[in-house]
N, C-alpha and C. Protein backbone atom coordinates (compact mmCIF):
# COMPACT_ATOMS: atom_id res chain seq x y z
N UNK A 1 0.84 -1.18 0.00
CA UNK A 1 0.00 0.00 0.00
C UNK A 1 0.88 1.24 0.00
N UNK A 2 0.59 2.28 -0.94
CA UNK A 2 1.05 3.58 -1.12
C UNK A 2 0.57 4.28 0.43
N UNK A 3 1.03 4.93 1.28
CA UNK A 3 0.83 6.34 1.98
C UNK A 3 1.08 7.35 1.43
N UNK A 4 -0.13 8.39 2.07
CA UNK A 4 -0.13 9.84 1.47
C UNK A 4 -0.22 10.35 3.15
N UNK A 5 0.73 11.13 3.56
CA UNK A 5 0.33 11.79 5.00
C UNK A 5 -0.11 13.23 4.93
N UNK A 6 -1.22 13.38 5.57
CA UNK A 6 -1.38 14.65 5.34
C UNK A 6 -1.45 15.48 6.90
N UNK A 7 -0.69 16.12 6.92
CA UNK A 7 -0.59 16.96 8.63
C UNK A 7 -1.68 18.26 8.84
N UNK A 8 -2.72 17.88 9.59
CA UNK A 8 -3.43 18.36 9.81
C UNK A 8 -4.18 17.72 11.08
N UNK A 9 -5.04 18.56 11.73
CA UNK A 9 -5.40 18.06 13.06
C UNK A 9 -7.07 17.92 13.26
N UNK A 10 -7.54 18.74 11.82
CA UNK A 10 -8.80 19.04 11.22
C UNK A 10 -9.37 18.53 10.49
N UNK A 11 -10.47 17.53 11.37
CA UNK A 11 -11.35 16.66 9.79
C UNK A 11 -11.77 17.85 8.65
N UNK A 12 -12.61 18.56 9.04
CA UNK A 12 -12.82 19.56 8.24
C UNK A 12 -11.92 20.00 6.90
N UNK A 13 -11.27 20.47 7.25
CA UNK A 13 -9.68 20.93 6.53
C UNK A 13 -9.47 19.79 5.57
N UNK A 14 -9.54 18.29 6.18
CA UNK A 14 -8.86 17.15 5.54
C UNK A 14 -9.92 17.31 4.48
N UNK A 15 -11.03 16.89 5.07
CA UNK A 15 -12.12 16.54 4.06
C UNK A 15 -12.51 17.23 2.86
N UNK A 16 -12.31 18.82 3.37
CA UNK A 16 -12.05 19.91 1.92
C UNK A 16 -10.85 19.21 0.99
N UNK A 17 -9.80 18.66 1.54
CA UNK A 17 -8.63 18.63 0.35
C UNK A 17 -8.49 17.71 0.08
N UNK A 18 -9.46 16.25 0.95
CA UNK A 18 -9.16 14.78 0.41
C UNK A 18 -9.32 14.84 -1.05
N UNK A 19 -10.18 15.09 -1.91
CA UNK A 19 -10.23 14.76 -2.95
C UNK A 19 -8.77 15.35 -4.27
N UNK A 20 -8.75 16.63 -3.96
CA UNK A 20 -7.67 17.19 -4.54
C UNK A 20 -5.81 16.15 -4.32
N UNK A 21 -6.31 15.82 -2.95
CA UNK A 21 -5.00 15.05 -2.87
C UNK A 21 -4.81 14.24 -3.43
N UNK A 22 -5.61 12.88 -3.39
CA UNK A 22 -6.15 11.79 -4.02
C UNK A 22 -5.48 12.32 -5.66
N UNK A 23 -5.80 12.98 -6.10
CA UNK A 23 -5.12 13.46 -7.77
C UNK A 23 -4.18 14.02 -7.89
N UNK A 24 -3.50 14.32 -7.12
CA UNK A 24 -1.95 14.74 -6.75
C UNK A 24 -1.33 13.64 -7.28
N UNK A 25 0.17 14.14 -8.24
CA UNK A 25 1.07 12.62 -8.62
C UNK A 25 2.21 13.51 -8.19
N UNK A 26 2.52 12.93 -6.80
CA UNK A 26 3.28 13.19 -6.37
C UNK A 26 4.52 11.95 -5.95
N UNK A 27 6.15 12.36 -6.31
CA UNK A 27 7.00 11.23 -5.94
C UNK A 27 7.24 10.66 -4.81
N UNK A 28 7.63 9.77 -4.35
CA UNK A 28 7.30 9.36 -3.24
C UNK A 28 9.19 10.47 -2.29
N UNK A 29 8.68 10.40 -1.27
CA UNK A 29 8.80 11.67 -0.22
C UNK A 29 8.58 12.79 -0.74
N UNK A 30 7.84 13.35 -1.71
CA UNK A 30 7.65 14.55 -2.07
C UNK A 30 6.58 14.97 -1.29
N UNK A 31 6.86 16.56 -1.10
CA UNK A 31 6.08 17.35 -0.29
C UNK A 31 5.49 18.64 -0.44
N UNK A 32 4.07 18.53 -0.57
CA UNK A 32 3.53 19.77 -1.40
C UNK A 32 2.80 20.38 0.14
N UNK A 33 2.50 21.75 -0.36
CA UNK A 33 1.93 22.28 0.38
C UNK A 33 0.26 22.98 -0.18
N UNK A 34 -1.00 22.50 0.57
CA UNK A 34 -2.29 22.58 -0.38
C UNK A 34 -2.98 23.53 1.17
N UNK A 35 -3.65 25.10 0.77
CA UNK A 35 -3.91 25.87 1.73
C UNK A 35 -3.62 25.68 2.74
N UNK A 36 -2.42 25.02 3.26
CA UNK A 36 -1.80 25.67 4.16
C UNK A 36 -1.64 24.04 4.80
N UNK A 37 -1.49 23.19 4.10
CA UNK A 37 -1.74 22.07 4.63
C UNK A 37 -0.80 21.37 4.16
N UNK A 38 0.67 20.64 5.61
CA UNK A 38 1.54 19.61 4.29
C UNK A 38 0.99 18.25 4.13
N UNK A 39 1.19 18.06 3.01
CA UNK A 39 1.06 16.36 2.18
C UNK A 39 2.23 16.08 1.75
N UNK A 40 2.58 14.89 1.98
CA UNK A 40 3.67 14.39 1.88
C UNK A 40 3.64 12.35 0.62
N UNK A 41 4.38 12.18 0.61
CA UNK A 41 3.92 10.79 -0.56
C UNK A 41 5.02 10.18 0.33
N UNK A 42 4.57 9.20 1.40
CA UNK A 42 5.23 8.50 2.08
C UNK A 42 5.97 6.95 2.12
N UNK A 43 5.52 6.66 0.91
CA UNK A 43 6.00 5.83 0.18
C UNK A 43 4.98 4.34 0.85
N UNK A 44 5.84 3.28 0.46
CA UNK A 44 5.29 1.85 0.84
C UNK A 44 5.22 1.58 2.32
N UNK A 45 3.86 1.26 2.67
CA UNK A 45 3.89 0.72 4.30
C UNK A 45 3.69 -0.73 4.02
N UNK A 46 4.18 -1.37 4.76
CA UNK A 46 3.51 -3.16 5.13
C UNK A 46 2.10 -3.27 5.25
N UNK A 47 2.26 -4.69 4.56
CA UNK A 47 0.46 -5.16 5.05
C UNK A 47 -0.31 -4.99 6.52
N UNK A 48 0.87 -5.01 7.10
CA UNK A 48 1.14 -5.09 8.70
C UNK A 48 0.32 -4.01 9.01
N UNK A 49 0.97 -2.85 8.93
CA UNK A 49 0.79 -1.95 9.06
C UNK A 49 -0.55 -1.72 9.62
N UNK A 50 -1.13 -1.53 8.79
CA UNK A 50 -2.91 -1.40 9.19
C UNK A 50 -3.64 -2.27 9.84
N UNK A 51 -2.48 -3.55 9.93
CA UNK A 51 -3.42 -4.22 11.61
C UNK A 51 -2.62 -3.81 12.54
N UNK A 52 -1.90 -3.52 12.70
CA UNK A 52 -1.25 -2.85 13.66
C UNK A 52 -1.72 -1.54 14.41
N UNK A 53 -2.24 -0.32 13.31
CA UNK A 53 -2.66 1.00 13.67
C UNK A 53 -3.99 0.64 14.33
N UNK A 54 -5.00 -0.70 13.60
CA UNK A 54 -6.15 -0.84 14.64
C UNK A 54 -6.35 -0.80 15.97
N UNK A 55 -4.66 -1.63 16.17
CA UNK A 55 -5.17 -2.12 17.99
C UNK A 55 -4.70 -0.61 19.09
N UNK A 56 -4.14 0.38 18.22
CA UNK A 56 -4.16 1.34 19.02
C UNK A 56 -4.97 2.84 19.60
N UNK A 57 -5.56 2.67 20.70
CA UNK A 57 -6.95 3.04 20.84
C UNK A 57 -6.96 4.92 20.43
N UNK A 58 -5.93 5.78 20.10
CA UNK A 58 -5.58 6.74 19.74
C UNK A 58 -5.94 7.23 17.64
N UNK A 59 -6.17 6.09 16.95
CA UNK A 59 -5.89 5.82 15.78
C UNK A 59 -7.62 5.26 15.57
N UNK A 60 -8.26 6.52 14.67
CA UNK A 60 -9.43 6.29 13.88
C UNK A 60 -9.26 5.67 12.20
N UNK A 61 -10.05 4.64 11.98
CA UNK A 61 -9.60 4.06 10.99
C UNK A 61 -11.21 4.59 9.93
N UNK A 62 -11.25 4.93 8.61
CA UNK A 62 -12.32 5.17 8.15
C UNK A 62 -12.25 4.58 6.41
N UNK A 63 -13.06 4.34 6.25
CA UNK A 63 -12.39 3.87 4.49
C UNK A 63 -13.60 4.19 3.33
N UNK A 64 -12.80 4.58 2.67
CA UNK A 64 -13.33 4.89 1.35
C UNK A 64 -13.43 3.85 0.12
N UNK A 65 -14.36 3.02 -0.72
CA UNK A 65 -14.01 2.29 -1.34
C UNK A 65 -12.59 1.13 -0.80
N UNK A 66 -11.61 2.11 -1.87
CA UNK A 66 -10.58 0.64 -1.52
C UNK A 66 -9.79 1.29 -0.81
N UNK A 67 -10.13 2.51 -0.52
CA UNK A 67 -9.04 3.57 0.17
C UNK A 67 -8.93 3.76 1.55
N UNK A 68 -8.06 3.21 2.36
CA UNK A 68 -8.40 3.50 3.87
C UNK A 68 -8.01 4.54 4.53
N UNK A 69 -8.15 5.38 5.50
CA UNK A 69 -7.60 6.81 5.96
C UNK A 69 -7.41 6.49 7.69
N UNK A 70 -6.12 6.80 8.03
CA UNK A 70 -5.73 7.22 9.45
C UNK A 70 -6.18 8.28 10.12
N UNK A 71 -6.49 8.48 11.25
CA UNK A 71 -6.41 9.65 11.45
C UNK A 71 -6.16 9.36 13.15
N UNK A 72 -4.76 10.54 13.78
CA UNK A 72 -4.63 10.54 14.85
C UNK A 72 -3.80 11.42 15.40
N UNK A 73 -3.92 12.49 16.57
CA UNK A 73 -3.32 13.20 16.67
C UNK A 73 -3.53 14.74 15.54
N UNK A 74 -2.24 14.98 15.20
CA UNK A 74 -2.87 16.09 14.03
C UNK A 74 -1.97 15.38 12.49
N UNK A 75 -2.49 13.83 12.53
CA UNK A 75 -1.50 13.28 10.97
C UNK A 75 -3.25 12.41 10.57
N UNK A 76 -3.56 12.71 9.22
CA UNK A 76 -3.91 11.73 8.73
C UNK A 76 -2.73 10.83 7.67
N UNK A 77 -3.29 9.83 7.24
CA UNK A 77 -2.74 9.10 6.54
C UNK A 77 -3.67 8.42 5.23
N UNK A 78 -3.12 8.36 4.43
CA UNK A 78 -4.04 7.92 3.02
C UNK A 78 -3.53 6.83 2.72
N UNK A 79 -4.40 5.37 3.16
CA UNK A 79 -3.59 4.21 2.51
C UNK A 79 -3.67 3.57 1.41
N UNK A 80 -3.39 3.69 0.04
CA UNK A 80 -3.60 3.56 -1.19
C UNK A 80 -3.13 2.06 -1.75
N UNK A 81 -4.33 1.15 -2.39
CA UNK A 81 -3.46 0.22 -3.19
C UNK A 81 -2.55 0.54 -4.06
N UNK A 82 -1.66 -0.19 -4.00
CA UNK A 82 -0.21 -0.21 -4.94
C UNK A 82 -0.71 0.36 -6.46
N UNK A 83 -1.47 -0.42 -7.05
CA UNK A 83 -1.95 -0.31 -7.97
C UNK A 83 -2.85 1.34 -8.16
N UNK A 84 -3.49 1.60 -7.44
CA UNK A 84 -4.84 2.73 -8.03
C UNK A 84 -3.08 3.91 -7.69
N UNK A 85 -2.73 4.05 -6.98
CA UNK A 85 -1.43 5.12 -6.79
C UNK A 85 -0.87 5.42 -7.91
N UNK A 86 -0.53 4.13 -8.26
CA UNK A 86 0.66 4.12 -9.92
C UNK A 86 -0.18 4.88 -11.15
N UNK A 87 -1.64 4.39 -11.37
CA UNK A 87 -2.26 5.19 -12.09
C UNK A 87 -2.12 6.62 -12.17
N UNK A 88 -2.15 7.37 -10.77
CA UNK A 88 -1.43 8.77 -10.59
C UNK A 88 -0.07 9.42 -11.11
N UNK A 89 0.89 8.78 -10.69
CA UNK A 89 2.56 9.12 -10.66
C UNK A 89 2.21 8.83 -12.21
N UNK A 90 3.06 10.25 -12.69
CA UNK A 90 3.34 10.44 -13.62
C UNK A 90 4.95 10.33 -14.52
């Protein structure tokens, strides 16, 4: 799975720019800045990963289609199949 982190502490905020991000082809550690908000292309996490972020009671898990989203503290996270990502990167 591709990560997209986006630093913010604001569903609100997120939810205005989820979609714009999502179409971002951005390289992986590249780091844009979208109203005032960084996104970052965090490259490959483990399968692991996302059973892991479940069992910790700090970490909201929400999903979109095939798309799953972190959120905790002031970081979301965008967990992207390998595949729908590559379609992006240009």
């Amino acid at each position: 799975m591709r990560c997209i982190s986006v630093y913010t502490n604001s569903f609100d905020v997120f939810s205005d720019a989820y979609e714009v991000i999502r179409q971002m082809a951005l390289k992986e550690d590249e780091e844009k800045v979208i109203d005032g908000v960084v996104v970052q292309e965090s490259g490959t996490v483990p399968e692991h990963y996302l059973n892991k972020m479940r069992t910790r009671r700090n970490v909201a898990i929400m999903k979109d289609d095939e798309v799953m989203i972190l959120q905790r503290d002031d970081l979301f996270e965008i967990l992207l199949p390998d595949d729908e990502r590559e379609s992006y990167v240009m």
